[in-house]
C-alpha atoms as a PDB file:
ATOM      1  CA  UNK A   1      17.897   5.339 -11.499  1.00  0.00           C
ATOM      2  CA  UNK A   2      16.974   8.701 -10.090  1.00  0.00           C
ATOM      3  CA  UNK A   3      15.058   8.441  -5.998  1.00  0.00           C
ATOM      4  CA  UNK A   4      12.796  10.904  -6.991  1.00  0.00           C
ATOM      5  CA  UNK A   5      11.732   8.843 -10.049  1.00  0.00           C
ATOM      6  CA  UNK A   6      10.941   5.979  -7.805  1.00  0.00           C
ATOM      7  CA  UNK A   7       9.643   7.991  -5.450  1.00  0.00           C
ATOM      8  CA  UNK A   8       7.027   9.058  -7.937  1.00  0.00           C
ATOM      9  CA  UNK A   9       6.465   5.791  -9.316  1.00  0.00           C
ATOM     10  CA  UNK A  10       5.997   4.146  -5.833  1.00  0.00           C
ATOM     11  CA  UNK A  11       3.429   6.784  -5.121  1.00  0.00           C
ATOM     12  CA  UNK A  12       1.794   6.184  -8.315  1.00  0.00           C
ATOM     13  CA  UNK A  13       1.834   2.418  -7.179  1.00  0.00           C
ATOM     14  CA  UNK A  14       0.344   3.165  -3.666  1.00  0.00           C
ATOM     15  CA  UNK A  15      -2.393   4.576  -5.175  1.00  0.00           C
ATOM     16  CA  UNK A  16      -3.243   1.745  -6.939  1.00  0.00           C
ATOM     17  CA  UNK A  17      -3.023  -0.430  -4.110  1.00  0.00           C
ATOM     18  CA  UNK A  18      -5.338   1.388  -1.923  1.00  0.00           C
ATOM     19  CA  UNK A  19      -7.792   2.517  -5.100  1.00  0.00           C
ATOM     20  CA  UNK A  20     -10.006  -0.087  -3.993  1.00  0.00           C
ATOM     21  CA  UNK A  21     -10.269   0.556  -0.145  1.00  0.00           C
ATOM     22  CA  UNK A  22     -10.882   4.152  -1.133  1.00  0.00           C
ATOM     23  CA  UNK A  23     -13.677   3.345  -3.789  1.00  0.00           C
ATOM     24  CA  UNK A  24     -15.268   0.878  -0.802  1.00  0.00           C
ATOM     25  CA  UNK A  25     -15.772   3.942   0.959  1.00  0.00           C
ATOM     26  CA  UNK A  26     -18.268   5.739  -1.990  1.00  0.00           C
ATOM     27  CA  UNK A  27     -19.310   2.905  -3.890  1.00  0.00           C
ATOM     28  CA  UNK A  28     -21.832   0.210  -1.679  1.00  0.00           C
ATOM     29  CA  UNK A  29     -21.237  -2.079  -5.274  1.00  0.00           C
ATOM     30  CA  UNK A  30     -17.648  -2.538  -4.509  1.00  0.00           C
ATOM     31  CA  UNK A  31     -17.669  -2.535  -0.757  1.00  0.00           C
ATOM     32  CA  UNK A  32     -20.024  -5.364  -1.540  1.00  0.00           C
ATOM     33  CA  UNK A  33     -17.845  -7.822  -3.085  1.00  0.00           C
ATOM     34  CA  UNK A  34     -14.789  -6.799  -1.386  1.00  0.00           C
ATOM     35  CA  UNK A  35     -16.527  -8.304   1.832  1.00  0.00           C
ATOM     36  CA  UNK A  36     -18.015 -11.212  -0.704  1.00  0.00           C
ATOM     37  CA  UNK A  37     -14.630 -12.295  -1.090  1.00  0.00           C
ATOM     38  CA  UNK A  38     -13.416 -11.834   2.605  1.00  0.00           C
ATOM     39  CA  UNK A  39     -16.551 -12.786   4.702  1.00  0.00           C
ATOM     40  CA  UNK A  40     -18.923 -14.429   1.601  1.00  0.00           C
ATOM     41  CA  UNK A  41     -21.727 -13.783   0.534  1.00  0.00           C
ATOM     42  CA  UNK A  42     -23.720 -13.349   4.722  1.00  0.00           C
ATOM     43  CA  UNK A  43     -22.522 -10.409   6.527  1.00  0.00           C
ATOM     44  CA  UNK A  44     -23.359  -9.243   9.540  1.00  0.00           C
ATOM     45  CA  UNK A  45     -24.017  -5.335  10.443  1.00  0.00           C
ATOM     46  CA  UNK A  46     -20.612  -5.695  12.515  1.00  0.00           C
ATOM     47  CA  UNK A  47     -18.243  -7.041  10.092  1.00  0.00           C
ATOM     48  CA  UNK A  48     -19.261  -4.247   7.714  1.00  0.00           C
ATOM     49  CA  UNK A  49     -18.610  -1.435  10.581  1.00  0.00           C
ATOM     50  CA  UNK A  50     -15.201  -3.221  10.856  1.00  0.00           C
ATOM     51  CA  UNK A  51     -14.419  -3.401   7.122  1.00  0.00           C
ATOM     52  CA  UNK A  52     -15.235   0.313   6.752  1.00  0.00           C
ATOM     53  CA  UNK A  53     -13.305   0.839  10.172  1.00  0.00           C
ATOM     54  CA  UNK A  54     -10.536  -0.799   8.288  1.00  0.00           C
ATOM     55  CA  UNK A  55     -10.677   0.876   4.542  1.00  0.00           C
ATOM     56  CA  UNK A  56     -10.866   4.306   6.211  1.00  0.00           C
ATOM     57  CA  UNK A  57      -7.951   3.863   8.827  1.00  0.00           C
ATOM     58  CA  UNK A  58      -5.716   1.798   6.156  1.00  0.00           C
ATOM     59  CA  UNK A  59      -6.697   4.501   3.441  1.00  0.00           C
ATOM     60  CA  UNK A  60      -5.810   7.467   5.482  1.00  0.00           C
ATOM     61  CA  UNK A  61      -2.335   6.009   6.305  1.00  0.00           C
ATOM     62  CA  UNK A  62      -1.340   4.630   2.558  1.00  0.00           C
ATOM     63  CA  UNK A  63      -2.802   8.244   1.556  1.00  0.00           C
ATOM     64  CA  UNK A  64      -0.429   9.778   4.460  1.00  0.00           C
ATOM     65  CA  UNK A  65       3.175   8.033   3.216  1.00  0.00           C
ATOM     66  CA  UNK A  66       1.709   9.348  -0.438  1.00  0.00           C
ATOM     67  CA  UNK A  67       2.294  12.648   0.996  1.00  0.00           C
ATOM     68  CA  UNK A  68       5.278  12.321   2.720  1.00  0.00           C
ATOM     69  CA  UNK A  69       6.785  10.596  -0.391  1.00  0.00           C
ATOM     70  CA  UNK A  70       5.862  13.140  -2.495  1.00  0.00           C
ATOM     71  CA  UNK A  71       7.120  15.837  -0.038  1.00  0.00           C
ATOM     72  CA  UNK A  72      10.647  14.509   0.168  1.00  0.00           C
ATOM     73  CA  UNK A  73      10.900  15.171  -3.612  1.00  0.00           C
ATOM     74  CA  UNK A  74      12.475  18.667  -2.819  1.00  0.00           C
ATOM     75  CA  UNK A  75      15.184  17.010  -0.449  1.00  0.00           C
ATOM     76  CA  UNK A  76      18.145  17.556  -2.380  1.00  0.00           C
ATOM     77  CA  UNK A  77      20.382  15.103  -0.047  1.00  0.00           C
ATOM     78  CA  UNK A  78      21.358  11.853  -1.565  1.00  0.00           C
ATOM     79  CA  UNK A  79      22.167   9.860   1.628  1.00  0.00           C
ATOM     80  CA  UNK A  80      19.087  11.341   3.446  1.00  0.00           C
ATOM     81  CA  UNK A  81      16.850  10.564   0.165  1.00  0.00           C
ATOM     82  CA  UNK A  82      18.254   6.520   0.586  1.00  0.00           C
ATOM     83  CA  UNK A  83      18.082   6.746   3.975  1.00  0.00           C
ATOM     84  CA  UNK A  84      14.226   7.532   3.563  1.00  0.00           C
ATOM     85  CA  UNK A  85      13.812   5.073   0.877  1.00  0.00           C
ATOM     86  CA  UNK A  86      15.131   2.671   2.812  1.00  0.00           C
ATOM     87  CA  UNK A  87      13.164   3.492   5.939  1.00  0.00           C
ATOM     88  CA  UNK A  88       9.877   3.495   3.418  1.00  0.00           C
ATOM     89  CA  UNK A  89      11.180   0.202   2.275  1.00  0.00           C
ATOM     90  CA  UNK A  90      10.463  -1.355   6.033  1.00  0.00           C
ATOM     91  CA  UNK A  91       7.425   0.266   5.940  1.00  0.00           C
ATOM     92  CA  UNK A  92       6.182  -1.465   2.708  1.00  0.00           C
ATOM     93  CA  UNK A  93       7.366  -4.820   4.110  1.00  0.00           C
ATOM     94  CA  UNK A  94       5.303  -4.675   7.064  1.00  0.00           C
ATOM     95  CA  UNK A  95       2.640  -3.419   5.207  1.00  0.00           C
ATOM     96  CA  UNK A  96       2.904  -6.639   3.144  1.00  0.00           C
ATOM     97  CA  UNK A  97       3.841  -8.656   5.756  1.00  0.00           C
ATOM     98  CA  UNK A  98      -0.323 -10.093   6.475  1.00  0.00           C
ATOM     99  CA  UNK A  99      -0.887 -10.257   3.042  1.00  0.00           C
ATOM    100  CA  UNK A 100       1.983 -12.864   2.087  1.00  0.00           C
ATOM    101  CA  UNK A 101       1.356 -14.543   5.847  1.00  0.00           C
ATOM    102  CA  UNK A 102      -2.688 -14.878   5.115  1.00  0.00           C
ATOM    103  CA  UNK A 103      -1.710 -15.688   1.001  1.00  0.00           C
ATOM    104  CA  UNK A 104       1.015 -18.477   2.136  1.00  0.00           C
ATOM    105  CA  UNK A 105      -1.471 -19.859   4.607  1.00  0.00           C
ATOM    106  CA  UNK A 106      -5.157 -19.833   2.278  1.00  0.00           C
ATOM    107  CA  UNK A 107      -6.573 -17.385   4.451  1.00  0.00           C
ATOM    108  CA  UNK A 108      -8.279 -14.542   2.667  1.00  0.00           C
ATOM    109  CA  UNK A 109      -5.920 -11.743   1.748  1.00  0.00           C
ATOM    110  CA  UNK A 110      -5.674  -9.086  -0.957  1.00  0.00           C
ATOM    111  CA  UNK A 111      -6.079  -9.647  -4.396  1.00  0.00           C
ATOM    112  CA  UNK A 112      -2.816 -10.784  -6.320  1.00  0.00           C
ATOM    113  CA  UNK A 113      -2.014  -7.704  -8.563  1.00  0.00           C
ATOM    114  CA  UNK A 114      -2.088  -5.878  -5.421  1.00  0.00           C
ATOM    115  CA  UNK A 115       0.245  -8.248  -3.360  1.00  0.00           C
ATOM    116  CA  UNK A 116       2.584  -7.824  -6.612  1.00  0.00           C
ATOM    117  CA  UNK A 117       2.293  -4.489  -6.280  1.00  0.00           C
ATOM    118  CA  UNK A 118       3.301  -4.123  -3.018  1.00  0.00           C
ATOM    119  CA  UNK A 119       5.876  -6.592  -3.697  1.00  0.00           C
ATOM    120  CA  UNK A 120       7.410  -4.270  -6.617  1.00  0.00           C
ATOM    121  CA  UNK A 121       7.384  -1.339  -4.546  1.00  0.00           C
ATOM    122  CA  UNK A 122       9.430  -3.042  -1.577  1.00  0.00           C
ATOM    123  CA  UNK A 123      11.770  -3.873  -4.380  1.00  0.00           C
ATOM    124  CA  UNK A 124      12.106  -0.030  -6.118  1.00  0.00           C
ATOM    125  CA  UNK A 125      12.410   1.742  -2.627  1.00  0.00           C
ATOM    126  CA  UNK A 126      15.228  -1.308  -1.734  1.00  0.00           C
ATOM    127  CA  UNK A 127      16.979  -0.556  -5.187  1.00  0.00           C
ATOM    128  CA  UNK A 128      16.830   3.331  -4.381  1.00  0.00           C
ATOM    129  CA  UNK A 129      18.113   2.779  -0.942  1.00  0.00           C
ATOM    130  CA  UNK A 130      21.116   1.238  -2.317  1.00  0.00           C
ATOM    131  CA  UNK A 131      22.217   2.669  -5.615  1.00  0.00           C
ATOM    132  CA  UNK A 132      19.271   5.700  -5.942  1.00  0.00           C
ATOM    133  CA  UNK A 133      21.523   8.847  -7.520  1.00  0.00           C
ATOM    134  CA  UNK A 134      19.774  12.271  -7.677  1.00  0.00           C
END
């Protein structure tokens, strides 16, 4: 499978992870019951500040590897273009690292499509690290 390919499809996948941190931000309905889920149903004025604190910060950084995915798609090196999916690969895994920590434990994490998600991506960027072709 081509690296750019993946590349695109991981970026496409990104997105739909962080859709719902981004939408938090505009929409006070789904900010809402995000922090229903996380903190229930009584939240204090600081634990919202934090959670939009957090959905800014973690949405500028997911939006950030977006870009530099999408601007390695004119790197025309094959062992630089698995080196960087292999690099983006760590990156994913600690990125998922709470989520399967908090999810193995009970603790409140992400939802599960987006833990699969994440999960799918690790596995694409590992697969283009190793046999990616141009």
């Amino acid at each position: 499978m081509r690296i750019k390919t993946i590349f695109i499809v991981v970026s496409i996948l990104l997105l739909f992870q962080v859709a719902p941190l981004i939408l938090s931000l505009f929409s006070v309905d789904i900010k809402t019951m995000l922090l229903a889920d996380t903190f229930g149903e009584e939240v204090s004025d600081d634990g919202v500040l934090m959670f939009e604190t957090f959905s800014f910060v973690l949405s500028s950084v997911i939006i950030g590897i977006i870009c530099l995915i999408l601007g390695s798609l004119s790197i025309r090196n094959l062992s630089a273009l698995r080196r960087l999916s292999f690099l983006l690969f760590v990156v994913m895994g600690f990125l998922a690292l709470p989520d399967l920590i908090f999810g193995i434990s009970g603790k409140p994490t992400a939802p599960i499509p987006v833990i699969i998600a994440n999960l799918l991506t690790m596995g694409m960027l590992f697969y283009g690290a190793k046999r990616g072709n141009i």
